[in-house]
C-alpha atoms as a PDB file:
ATOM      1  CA  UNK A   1      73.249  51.494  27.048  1.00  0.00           C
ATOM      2  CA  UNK A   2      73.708  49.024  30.265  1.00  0.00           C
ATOM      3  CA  UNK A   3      76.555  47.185  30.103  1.00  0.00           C
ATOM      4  CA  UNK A   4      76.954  43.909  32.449  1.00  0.00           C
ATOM      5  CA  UNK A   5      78.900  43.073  34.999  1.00  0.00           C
ATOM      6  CA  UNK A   6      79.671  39.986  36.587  1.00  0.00           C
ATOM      7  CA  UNK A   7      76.891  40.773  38.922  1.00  0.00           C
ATOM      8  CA  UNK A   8      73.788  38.959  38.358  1.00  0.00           C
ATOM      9  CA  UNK A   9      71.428  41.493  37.459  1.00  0.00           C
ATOM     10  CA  UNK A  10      69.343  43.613  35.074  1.00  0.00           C
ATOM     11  CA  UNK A  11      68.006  47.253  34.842  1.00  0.00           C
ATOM     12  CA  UNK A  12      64.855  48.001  34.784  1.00  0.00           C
ATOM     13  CA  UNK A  13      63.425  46.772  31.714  1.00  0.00           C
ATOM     14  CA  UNK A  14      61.199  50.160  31.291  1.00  0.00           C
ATOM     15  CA  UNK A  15      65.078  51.387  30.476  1.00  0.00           C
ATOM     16  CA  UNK A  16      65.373  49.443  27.051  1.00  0.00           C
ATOM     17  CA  UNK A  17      65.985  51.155  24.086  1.00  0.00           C
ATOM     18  CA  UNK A  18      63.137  51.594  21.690  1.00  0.00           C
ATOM     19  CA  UNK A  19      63.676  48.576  19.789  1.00  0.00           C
ATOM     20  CA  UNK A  20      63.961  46.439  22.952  1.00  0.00           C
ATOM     21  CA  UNK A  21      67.521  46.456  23.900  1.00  0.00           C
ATOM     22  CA  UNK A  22      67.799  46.821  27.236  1.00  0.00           C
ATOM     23  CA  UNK A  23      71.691  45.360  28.232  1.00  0.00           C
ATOM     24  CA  UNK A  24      74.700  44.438  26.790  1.00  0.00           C
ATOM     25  CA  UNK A  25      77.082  41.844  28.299  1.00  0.00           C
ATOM     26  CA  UNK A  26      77.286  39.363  30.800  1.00  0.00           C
ATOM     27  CA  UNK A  27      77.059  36.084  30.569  1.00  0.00           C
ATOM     28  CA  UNK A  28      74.895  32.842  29.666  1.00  0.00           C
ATOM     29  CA  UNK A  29      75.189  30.929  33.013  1.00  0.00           C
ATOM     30  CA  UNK A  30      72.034  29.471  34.437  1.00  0.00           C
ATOM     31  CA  UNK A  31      71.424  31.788  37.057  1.00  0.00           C
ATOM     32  CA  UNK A  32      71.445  34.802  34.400  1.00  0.00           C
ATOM     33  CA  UNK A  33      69.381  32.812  32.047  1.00  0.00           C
ATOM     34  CA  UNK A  34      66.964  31.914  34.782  1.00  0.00           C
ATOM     35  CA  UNK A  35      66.774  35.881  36.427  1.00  0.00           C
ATOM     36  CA  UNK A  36      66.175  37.106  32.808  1.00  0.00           C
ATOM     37  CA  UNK A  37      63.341  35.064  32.063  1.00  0.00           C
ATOM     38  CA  UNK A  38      61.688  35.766  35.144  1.00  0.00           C
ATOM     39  CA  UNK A  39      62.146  39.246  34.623  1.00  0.00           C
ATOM     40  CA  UNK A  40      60.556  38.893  30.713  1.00  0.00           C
ATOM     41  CA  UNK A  41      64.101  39.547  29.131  1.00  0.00           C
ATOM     42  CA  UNK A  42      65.925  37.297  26.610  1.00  0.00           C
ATOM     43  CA  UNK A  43      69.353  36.879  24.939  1.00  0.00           C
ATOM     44  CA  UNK A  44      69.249  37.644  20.858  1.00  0.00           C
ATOM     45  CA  UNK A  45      72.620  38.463  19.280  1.00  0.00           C
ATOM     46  CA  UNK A  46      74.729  36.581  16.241  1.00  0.00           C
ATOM     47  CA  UNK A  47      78.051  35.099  16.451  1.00  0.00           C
ATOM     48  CA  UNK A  48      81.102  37.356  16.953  1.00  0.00           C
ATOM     49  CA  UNK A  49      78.476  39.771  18.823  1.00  0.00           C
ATOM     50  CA  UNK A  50      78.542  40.976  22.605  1.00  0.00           C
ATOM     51  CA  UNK A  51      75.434  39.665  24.465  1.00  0.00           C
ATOM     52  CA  UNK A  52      72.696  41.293  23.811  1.00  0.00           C
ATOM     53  CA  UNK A  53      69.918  41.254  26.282  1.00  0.00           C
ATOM     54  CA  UNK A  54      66.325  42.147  25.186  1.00  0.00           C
ATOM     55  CA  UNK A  55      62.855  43.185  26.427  1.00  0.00           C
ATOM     56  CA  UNK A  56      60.556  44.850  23.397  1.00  0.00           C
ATOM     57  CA  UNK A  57      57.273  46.684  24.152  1.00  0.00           C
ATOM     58  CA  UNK A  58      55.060  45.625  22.455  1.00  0.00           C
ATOM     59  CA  UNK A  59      55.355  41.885  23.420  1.00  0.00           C
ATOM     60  CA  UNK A  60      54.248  39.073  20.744  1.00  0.00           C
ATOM     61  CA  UNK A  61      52.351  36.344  22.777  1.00  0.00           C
ATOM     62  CA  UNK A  62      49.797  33.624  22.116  1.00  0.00           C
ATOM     63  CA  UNK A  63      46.446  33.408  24.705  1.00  0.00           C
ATOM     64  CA  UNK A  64      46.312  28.887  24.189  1.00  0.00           C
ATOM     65  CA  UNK A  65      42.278  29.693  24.132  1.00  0.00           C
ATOM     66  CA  UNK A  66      43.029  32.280  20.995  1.00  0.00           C
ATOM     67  CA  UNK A  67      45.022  29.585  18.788  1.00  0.00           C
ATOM     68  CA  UNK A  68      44.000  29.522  15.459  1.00  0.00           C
ATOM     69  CA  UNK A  69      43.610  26.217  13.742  1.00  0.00           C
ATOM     70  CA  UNK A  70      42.792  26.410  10.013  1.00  0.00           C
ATOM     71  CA  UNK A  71      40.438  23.933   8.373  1.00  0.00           C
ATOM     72  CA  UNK A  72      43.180  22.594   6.354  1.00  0.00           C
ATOM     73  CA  UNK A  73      45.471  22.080   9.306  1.00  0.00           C
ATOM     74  CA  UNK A  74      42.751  19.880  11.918  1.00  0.00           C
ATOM     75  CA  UNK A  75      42.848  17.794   8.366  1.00  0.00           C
ATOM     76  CA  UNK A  76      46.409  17.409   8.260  1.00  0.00           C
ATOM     77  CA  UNK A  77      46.576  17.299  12.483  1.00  0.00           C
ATOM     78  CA  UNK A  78      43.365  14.552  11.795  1.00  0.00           C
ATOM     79  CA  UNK A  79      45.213  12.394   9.134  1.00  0.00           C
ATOM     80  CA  UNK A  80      48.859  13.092   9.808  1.00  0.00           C
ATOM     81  CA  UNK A  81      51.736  10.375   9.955  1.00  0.00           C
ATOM     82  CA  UNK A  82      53.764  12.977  12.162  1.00  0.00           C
ATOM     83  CA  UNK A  83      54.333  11.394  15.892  1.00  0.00           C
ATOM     84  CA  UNK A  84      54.660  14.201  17.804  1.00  0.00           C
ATOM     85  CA  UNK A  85      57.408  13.920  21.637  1.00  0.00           C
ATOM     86  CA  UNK A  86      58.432  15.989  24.002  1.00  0.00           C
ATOM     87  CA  UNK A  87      62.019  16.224  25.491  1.00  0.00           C
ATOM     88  CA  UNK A  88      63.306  13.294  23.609  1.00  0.00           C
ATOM     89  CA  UNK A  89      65.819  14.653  21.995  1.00  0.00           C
ATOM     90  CA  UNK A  90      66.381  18.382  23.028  1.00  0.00           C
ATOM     91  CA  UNK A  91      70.251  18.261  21.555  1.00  0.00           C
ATOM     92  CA  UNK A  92      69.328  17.297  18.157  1.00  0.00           C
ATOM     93  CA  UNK A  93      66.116  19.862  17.968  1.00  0.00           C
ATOM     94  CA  UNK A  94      68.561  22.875  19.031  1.00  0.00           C
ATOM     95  CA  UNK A  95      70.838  21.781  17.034  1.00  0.00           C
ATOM     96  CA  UNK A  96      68.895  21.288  13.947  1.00  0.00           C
ATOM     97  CA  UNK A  97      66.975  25.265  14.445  1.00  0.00           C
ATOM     98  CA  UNK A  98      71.099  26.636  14.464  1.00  0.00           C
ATOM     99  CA  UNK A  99      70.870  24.938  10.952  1.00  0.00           C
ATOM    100  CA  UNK A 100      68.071  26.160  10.106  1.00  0.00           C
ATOM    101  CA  UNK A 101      67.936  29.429   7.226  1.00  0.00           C
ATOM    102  CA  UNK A 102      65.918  32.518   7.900  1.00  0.00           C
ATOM    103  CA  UNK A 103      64.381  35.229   5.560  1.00  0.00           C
ATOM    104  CA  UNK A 104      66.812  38.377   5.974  1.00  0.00           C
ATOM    105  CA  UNK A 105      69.592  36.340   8.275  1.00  0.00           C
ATOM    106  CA  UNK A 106      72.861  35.707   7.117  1.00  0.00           C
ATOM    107  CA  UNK A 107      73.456  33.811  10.234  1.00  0.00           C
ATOM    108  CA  UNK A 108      72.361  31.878  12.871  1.00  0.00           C
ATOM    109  CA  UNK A 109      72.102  33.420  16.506  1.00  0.00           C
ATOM    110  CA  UNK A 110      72.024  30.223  17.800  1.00  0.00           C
ATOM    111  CA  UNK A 111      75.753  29.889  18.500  1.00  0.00           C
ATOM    112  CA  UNK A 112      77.916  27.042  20.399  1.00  0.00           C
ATOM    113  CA  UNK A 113      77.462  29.414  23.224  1.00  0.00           C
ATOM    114  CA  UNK A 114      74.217  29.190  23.120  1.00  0.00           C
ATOM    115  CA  UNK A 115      73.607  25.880  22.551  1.00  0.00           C
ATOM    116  CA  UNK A 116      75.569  25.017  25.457  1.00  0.00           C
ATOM    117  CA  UNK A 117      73.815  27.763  27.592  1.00  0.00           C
ATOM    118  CA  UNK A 118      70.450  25.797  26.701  1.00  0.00           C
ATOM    119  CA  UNK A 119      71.456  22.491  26.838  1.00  0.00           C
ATOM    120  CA  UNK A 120      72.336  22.938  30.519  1.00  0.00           C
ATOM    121  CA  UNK A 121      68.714  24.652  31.168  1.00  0.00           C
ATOM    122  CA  UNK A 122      67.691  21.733  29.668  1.00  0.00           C
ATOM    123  CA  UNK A 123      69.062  19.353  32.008  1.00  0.00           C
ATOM    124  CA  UNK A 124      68.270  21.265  34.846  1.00  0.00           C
ATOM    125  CA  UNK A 125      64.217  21.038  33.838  1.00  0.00           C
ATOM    126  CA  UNK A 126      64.224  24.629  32.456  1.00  0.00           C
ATOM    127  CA  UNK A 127      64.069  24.005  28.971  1.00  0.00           C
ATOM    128  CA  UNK A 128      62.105  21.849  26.917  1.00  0.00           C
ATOM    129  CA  UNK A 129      61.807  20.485  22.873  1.00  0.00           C
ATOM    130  CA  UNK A 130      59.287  19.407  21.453  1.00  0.00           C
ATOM    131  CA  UNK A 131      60.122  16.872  18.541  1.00  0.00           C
ATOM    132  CA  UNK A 132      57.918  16.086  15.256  1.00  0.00           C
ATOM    133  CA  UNK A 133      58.729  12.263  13.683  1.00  0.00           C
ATOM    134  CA  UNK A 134      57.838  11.066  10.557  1.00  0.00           C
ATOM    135  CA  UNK A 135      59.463   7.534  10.013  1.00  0.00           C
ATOM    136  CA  UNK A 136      61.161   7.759  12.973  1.00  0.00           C
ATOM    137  CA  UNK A 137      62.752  10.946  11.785  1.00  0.00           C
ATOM    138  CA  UNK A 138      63.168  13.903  13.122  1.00  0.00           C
ATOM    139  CA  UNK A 139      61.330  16.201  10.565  1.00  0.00           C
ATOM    140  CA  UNK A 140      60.505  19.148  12.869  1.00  0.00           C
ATOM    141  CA  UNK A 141      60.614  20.522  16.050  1.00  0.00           C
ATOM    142  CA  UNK A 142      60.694  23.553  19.124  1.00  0.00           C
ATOM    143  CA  UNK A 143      62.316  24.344  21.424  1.00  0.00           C
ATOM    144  CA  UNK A 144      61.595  26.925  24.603  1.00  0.00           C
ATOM    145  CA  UNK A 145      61.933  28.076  28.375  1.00  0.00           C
ATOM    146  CA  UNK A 146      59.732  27.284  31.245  1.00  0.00           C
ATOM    147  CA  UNK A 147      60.585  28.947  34.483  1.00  0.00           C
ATOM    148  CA  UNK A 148      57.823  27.349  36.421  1.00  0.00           C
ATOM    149  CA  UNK A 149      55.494  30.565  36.639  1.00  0.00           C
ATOM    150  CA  UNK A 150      52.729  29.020  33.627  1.00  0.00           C
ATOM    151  CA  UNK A 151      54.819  30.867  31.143  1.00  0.00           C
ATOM    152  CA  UNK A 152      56.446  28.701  27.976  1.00  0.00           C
ATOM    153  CA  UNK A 153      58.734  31.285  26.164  1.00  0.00           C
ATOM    154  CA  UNK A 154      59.764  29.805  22.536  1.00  0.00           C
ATOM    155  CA  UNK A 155      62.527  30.147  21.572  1.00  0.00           C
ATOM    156  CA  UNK A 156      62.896  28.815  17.740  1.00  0.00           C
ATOM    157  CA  UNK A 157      61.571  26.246  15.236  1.00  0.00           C
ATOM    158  CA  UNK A 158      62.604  24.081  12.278  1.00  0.00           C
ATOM    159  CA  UNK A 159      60.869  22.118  10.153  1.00  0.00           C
ATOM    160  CA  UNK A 160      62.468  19.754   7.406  1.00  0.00           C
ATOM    161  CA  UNK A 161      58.773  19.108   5.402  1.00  0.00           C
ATOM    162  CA  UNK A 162      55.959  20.997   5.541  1.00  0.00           C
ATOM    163  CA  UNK A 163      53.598  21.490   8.457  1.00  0.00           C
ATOM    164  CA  UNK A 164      55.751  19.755  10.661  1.00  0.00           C
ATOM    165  CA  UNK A 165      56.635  22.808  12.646  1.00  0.00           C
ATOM    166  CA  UNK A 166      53.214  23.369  12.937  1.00  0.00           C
ATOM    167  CA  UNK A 167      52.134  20.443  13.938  1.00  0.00           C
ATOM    168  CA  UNK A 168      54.258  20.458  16.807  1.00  0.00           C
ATOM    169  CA  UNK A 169      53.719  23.633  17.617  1.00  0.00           C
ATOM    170  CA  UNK A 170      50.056  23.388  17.810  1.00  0.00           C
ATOM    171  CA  UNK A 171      49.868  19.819  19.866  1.00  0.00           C
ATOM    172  CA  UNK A 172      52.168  20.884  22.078  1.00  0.00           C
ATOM    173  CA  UNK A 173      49.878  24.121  23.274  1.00  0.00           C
ATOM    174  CA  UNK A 174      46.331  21.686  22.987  1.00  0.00           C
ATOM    175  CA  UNK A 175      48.045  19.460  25.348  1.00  0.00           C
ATOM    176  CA  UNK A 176      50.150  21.729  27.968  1.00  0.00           C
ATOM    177  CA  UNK A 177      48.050  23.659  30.431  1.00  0.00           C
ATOM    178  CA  UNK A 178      49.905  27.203  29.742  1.00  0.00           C
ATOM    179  CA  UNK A 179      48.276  30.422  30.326  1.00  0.00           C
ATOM    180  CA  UNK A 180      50.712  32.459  27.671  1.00  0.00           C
ATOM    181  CA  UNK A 181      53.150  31.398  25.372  1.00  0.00           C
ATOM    182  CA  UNK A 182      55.819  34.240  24.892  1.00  0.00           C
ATOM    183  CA  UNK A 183      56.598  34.781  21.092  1.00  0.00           C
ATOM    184  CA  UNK A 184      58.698  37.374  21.792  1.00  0.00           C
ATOM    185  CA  UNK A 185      58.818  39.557  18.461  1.00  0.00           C
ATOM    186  CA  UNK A 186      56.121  39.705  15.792  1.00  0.00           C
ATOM    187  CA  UNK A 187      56.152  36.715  13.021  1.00  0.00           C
ATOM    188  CA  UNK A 188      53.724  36.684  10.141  1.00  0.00           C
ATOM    189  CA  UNK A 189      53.815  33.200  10.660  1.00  0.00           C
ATOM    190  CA  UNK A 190      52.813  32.989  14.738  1.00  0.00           C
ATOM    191  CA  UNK A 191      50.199  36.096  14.205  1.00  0.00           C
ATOM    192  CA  UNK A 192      48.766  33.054  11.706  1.00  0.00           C
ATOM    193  CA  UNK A 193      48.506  30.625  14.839  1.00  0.00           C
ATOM    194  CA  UNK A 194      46.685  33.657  16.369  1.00  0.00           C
ATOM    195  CA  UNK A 195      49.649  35.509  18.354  1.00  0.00           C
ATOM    196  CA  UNK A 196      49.140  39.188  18.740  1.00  0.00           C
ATOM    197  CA  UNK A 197      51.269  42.060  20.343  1.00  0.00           C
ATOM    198  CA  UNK A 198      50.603  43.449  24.397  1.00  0.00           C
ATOM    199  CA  UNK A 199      52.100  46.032  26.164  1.00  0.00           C
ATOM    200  CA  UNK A 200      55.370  44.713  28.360  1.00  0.00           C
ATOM    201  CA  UNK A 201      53.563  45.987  30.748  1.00  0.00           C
ATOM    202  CA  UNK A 202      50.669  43.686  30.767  1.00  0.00           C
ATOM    203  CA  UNK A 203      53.174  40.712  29.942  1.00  0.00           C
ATOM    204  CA  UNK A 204      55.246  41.284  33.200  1.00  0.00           C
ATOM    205  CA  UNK A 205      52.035  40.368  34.964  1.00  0.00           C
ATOM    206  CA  UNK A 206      52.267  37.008  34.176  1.00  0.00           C
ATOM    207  CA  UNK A 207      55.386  36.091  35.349  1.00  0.00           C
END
């Protein structure tokens, strides 16, 4: 295992574990943040944890011109009430995905820390959200990294009624010009939207 230093930089990511891991430590500043996303590795770890840095082979990733719309969602994207925004309200979308329950998670791994770490990401232009209203509430929502390179890495959802997630998640990719969005590990629900697994190998190539 690779432990951190106050050094900015990461091993080669061909030297993560079989799961993924490929460092421990560190820190969240912006310049890590920014370095590991360039270099397709990510922070994952729950609260009380070290930092745990990841890159997994396979990769989960959606191709935009391979998302899956089902009949029954172009209705609901066709007739919806949902408004859907981008980077109007990145604190209160973060916020509400650290909230947010998940099937086998005791906790959230979307600590203070990391709020913080994101929040300032966000202000720098790094990080975006991606807001679903209904009413003129906030009813779902996403939030994610983009380095510049055509890449949008997501980062995590919420949605307070149903198919408001989705609705978000799929306007946001039929009107954004990206040429992968990194899902990072496999989710019945994203493989739904049409996400599949690649080699790392293959993913590094476009960053």
């Amino acid at each position: 295992m690779h432990y951190l230093s106050k050094h900015i930089a990461f091993p080669d990511v061909n030297l993560a574990t079989p799961e993924g891991i490929l460092a421990v430590g560190g820190d969240l500043s912006v310049e890590r943040l920014l370095l590991a996303y360039k270099s397709g590795i990510f922070p994952w770890f729950n609260e009380g944890e070290p930092i745990i840095w990841w890159s997994p082979d396979p990769r989960f990733v959606l191709f935009p011109e391979k998302l899956k719309v089902s009949k029954s969602m172009k209705q609901v994207l066709r007739n919806t009430e949902f408004e859907v925004t981008v980077n109007q309200d990145f604190k209160q979308v973060i916020a509400a995905c650290s909230k947010t329950k998940r099937i086998g998670q005791d906790d959230t791994w979307i600590t203070q820390t990391m709020i913080e770490a994101y929040t300032a990401l966000h202000n720098l232009g790094y990080a975006k959200s991606v807001e679903v209203w209904l009413h003129n509430e906030l009813v779902g929502g996403l939030y994610g990294v983009d380095v510049g390179n055509g890449v949008f890495c997501g980062e995590s959802m919420f949605a307070k009624v149903s198919n408001a997630s989705k609705v978000g998640f799929i306007t946001f990719i039929q009107h954004t010009n990206y040429k992968l969005i990194d899902c990072q590990v496999y989710t019945n629900h994203l493989e739904s939207l049409g996400a599949e697994e690649i080699d790392r190998t293959e993913f590094l190539k476009f960053l």
